[in-house]
N, C-alpha and C. Protein backbone atom coordinates (compact mmCIF):
# COMPACT_ATOMS: atom_id res chain seq x y z
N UNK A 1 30.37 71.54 22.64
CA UNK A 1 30.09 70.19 23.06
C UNK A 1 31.09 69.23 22.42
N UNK A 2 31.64 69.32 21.04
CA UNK A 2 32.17 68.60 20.31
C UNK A 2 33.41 68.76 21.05
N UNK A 3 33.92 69.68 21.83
CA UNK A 3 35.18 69.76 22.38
C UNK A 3 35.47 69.42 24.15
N UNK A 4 34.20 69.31 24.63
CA UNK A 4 34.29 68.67 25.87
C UNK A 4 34.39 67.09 25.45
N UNK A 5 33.85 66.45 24.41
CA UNK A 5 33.65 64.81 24.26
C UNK A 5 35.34 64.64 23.89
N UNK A 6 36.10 65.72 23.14
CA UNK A 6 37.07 64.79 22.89
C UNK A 6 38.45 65.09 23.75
N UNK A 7 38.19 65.58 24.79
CA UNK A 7 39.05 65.50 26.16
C UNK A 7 38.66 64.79 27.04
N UNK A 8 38.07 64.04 26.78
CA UNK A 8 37.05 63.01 28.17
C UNK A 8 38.85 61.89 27.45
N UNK A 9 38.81 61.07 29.03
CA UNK A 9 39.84 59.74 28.73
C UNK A 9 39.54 59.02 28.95
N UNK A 10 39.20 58.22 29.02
CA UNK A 10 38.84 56.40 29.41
C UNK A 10 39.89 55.92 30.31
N UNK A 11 39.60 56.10 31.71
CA UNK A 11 40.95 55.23 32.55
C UNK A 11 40.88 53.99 32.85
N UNK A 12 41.89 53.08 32.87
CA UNK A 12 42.00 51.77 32.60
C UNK A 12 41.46 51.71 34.25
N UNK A 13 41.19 50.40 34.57
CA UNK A 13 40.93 49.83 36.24
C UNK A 13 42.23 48.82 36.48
N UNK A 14 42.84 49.60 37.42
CA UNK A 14 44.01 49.36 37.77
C UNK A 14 43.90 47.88 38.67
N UNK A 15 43.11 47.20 38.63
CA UNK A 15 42.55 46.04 39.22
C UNK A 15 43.08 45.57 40.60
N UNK A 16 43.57 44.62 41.09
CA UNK A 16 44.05 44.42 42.43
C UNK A 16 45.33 43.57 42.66
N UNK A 17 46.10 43.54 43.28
CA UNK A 17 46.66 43.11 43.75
C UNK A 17 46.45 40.82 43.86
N UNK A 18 47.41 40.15 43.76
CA UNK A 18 47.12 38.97 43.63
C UNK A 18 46.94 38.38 44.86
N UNK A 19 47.35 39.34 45.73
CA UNK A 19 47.05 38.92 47.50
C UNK A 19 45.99 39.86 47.89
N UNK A 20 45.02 40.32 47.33
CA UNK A 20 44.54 41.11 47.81
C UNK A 20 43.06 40.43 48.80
N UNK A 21 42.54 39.34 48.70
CA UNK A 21 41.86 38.53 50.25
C UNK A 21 43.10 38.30 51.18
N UNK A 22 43.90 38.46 50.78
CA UNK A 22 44.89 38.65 52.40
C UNK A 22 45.27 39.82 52.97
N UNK A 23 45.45 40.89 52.32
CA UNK A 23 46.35 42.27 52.65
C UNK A 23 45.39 42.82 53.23
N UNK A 24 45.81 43.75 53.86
CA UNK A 24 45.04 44.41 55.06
C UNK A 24 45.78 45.18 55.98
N UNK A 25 44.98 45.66 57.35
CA UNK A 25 45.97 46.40 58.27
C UNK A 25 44.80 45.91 59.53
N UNK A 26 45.63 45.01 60.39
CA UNK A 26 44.98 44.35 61.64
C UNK A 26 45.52 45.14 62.80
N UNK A 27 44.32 44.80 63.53
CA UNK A 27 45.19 45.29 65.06
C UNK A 27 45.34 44.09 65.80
N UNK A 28 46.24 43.55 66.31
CA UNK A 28 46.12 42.50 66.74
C UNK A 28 47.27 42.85 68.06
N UNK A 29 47.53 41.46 69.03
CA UNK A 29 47.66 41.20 70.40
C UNK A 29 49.01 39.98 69.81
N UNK A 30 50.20 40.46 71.07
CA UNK A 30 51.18 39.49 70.99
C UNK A 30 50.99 38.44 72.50
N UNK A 31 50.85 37.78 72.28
CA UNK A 31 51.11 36.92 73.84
C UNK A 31 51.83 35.49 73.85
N UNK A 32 52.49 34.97 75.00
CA UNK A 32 52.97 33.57 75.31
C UNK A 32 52.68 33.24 76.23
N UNK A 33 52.40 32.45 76.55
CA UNK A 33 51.90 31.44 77.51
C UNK A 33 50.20 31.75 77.78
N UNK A 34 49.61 32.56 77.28
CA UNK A 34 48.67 33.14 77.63
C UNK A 34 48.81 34.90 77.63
N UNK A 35 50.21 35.10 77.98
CA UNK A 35 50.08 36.49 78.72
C UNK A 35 50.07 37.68 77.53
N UNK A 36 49.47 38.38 77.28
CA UNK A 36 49.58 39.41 76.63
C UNK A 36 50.74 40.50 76.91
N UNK A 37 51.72 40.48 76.22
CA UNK A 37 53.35 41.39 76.05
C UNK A 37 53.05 42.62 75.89
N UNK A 38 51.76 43.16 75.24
CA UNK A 38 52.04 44.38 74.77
C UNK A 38 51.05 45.18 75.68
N UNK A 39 49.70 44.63 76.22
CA UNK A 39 48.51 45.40 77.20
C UNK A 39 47.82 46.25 76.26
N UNK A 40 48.02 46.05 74.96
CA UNK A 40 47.20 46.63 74.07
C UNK A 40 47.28 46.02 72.61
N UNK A 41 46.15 46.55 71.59
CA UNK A 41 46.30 46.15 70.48
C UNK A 41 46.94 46.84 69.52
N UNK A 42 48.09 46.20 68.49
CA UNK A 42 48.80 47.18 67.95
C UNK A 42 48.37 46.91 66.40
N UNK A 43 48.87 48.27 65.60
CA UNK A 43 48.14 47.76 64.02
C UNK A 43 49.47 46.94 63.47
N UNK A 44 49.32 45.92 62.63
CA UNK A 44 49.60 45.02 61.81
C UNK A 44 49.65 45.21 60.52
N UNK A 45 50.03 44.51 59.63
CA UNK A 45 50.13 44.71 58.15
C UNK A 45 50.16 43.41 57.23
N UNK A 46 49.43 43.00 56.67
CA UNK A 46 49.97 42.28 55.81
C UNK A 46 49.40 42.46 53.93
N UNK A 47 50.38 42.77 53.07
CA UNK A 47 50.43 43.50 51.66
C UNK A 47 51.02 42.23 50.83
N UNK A 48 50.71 42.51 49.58
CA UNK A 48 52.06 41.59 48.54
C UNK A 48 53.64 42.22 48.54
N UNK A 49 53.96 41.67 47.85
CA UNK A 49 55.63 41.45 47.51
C UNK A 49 55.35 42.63 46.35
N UNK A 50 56.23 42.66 46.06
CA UNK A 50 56.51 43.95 44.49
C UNK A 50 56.77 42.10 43.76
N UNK A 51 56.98 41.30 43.32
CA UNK A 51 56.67 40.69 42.46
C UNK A 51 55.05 40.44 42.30
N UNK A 52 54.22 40.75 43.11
CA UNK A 52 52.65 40.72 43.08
C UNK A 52 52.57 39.16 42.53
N UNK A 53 53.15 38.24 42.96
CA UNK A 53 52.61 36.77 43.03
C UNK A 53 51.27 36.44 43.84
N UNK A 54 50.94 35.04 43.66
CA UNK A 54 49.88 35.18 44.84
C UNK A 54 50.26 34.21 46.07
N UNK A 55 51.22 33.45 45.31
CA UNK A 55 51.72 32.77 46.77
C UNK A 55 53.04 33.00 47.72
N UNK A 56 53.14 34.65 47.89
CA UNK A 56 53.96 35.49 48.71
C UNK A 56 53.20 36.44 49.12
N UNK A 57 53.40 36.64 50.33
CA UNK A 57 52.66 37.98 51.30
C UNK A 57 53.77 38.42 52.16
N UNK A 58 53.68 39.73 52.69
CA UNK A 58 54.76 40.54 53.52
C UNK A 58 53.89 40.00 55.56
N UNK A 59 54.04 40.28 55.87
CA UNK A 59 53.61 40.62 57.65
C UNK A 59 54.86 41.29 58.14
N UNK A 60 53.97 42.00 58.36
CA UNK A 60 55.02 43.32 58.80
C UNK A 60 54.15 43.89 60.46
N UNK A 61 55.07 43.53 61.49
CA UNK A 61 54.62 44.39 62.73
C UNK A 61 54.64 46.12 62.82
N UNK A 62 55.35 46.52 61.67
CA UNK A 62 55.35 48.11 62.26
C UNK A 62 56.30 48.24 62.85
N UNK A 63 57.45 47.39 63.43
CA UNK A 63 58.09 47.79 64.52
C UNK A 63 56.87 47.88 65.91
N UNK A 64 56.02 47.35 66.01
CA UNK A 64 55.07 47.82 67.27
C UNK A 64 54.98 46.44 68.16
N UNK A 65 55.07 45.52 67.89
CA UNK A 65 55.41 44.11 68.46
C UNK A 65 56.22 43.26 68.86
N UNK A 66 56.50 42.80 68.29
CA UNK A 66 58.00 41.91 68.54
C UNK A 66 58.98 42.31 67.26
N UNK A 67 58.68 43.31 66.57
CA UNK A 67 59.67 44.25 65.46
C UNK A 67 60.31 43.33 64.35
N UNK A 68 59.26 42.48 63.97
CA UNK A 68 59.57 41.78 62.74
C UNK A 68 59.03 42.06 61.35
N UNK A 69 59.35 41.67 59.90
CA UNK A 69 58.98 42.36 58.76
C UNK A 69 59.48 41.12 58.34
N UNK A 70 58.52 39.64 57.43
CA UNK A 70 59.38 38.60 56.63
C UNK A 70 58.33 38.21 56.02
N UNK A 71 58.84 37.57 54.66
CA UNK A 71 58.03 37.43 53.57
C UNK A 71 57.37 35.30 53.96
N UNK A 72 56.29 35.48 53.53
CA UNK A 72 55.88 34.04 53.71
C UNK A 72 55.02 33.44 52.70
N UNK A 73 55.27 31.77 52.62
CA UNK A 73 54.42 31.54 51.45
C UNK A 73 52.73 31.35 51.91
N UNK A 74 52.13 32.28 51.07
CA UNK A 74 50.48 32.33 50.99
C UNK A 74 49.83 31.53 50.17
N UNK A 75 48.54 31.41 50.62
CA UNK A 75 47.61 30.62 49.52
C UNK A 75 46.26 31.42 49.83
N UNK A 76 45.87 32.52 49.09
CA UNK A 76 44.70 33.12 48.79
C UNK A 76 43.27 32.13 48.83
N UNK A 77 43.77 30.90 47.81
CA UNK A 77 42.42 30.51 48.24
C UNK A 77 41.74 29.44 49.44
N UNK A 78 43.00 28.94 49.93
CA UNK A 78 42.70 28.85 51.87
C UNK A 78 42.60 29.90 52.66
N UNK A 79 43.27 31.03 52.26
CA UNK A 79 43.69 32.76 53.42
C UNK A 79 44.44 31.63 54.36
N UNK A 80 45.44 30.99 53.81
CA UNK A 80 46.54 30.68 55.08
C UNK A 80 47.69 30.85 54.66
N UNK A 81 49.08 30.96 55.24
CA UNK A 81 50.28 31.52 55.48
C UNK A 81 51.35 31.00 56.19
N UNK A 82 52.34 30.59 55.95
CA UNK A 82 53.43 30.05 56.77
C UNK A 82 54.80 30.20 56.28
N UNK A 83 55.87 29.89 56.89
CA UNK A 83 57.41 30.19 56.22
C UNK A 83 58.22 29.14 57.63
N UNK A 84 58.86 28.23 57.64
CA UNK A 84 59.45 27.66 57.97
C UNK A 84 60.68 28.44 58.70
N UNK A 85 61.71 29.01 57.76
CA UNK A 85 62.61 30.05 57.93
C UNK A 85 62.65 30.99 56.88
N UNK A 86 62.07 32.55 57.61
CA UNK A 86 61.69 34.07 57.10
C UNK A 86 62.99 35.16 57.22
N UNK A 87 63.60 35.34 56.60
CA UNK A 87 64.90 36.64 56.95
C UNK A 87 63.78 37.60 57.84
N UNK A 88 64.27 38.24 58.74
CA UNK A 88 63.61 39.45 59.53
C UNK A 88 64.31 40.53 58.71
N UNK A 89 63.46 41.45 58.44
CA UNK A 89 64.34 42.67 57.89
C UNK A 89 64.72 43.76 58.31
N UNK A 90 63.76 43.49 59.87
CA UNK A 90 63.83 44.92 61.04
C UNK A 90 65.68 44.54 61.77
N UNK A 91 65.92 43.13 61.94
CA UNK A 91 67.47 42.73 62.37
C UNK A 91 67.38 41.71 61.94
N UNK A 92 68.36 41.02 62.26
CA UNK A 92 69.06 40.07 61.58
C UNK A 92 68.80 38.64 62.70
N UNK A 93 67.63 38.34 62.35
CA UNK A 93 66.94 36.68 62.79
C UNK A 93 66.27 36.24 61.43
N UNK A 94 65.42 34.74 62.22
CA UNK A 94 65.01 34.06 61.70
C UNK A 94 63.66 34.09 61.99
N UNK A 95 62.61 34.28 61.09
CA UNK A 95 61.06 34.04 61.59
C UNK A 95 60.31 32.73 61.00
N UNK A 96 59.97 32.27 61.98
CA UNK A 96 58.73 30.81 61.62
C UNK A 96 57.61 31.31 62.06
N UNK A 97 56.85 30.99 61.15
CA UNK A 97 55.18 31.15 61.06
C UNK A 97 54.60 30.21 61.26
N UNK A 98 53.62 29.37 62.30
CA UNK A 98 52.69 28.37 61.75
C UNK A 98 51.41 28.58 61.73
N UNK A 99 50.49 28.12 61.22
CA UNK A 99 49.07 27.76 61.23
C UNK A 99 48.40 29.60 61.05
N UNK A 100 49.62 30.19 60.18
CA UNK A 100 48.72 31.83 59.48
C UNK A 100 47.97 31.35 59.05
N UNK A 101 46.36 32.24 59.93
CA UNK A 101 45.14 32.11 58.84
C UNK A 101 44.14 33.04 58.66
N UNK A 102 43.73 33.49 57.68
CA UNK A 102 42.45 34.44 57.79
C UNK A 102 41.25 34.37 58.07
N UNK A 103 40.76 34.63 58.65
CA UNK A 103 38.94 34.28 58.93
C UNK A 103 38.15 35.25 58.67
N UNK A 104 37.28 34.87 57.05
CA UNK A 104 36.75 35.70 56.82
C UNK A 104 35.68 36.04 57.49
N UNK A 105 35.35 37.41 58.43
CA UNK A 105 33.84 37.54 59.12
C UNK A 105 34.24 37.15 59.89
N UNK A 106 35.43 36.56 60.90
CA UNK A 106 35.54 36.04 62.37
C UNK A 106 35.95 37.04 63.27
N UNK A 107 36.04 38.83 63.03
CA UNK A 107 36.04 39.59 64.01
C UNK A 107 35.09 40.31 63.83
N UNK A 108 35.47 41.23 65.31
CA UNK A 108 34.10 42.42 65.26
C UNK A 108 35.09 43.73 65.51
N UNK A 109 34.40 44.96 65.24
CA UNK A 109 34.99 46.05 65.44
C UNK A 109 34.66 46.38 66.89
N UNK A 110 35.55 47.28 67.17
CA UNK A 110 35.86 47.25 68.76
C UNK A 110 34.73 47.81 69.52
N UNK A 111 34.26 49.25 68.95
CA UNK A 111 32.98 49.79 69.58
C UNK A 111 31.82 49.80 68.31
N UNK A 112 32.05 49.80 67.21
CA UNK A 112 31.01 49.51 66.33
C UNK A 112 30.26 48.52 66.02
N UNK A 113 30.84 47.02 66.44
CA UNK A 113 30.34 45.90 66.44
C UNK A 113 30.43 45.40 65.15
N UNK A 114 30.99 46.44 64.27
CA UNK A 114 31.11 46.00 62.62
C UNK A 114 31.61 44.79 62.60
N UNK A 115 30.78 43.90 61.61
CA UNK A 115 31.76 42.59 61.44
C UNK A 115 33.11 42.56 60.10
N UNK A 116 34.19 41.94 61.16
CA UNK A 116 35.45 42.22 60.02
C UNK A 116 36.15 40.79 60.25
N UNK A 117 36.90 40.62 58.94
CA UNK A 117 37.87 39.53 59.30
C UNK A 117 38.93 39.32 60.42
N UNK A 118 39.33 38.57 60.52
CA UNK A 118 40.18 37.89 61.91
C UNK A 118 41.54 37.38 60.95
N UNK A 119 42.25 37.43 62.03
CA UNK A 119 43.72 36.71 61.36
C UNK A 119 44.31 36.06 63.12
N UNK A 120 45.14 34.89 62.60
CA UNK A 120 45.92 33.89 63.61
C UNK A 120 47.24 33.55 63.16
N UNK A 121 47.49 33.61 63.71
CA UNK A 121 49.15 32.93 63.46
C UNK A 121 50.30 32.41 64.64
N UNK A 122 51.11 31.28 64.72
CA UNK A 122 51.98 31.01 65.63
C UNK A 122 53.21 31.27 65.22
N UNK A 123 54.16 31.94 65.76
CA UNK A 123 55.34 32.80 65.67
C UNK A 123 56.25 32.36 66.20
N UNK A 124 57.54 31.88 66.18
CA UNK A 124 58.78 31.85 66.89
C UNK A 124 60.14 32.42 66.37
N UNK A 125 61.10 32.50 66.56
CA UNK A 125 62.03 34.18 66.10
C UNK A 125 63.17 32.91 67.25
N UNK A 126 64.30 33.01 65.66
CA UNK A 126 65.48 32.97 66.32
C UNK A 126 66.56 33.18 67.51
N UNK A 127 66.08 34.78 67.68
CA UNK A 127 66.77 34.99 68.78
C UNK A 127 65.82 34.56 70.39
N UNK A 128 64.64 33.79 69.99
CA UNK A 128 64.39 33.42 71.32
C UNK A 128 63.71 32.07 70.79
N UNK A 129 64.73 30.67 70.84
CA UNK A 129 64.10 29.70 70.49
C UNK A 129 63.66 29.21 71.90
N UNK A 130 62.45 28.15 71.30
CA UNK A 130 61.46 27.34 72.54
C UNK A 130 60.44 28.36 72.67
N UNK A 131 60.13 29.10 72.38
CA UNK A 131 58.58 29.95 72.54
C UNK A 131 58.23 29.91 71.38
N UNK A 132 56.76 29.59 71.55
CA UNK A 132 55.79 30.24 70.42
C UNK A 132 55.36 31.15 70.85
N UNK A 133 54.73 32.45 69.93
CA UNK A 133 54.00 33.43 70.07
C UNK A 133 52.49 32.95 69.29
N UNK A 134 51.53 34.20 70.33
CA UNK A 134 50.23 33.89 69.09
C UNK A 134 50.30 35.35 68.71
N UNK A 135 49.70 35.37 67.71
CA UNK A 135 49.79 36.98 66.94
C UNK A 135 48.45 37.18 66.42
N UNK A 136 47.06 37.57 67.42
CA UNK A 136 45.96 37.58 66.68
C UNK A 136 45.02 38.78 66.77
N UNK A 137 44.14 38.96 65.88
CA UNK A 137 43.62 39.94 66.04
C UNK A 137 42.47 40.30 65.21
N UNK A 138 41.71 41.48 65.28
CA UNK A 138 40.85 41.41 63.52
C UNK A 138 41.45 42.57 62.62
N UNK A 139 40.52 42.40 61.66
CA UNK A 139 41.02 44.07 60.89
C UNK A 139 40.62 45.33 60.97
N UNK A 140 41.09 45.95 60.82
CA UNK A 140 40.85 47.34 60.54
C UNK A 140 39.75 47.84 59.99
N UNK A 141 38.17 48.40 60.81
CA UNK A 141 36.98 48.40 60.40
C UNK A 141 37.46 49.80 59.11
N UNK A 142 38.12 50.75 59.41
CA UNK A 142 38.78 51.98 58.78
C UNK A 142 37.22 52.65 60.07
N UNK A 143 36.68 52.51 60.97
CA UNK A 143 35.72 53.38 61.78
C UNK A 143 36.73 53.77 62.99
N UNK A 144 37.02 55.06 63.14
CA UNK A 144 37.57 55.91 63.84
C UNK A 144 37.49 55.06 65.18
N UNK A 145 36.22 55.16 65.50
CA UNK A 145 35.97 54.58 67.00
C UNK A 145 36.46 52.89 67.59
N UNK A 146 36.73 52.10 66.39
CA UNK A 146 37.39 50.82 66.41
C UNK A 146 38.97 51.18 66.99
N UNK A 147 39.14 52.18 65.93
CA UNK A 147 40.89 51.94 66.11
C UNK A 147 41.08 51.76 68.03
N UNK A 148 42.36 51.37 67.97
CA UNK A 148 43.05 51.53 69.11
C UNK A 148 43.46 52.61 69.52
């Protein structure tokens, strides 16, 4: 007994992330004018920076959308998001964000009805100025039958 107690370790709690009410993995819908671009919902991303600040977040499409990846300034305790001018890192544009926001509890899961957060955002990209995009969607229940 005396030799099982003194191999036991105490592991520290690696705690969270400083964006962590924002980060997530959404499925969300690209459209302009109304029209939906893609005819389906694609998964989304949004994580911290490797500086783990709290007022920087990544959004990252995956390549599955309009193939953008740019860092923007966050505020955790609104869950809103924006960047004026974003380097794209998938090519070489410019991304504007307006009115990123999180809604906590404002989606549902697709066939489970689970309630999950929502995210919004207005998008426009250098190489096609004069459009906004909307980029919205909820999150990721992690229930098989939600996904897309």
């Amino acid at each position: 007994m005396l030799f099982s107690m003194s191999c036991t370790k105490k592991l520290e709690n690696p705690g969270a992330t400083n964006t962590v009410a924002m980060s997530n993995e959404w499925w969300v819908t690209l459209t302009l004018g109304g029209n939906d671009l893609l005819g389906t919902h694609v998964l989304f991303s949004t994580y911290n920076t490797s500086q783990n600040v709290a007022d920087s977040l990544w959004l990252d499409d995956l390549g599955k959308g309009y193939d953008f990846k740019c860092k923007v300034l966050a505020n955790p305790k609104s869950l809103t998001f924006t960047t004026d001018s974003s380097q794209n890192l998938y090519y070489d544009i410019r991304v504007h964000i307006a009115n990123g926001k999180i809604i906590p509890n404002g989606g549902m899961g697709k066939s489970t009805g689970s309630i999950v957060d929502s995210i919004y955002m207005e998008a426009s990209f250098g190489d096609d100025p004069g459009d906004t995009y909307i980029i919205s969607g909820v999150a990721r229940s992690r229930w098989a039958q939600d996904d897309y």
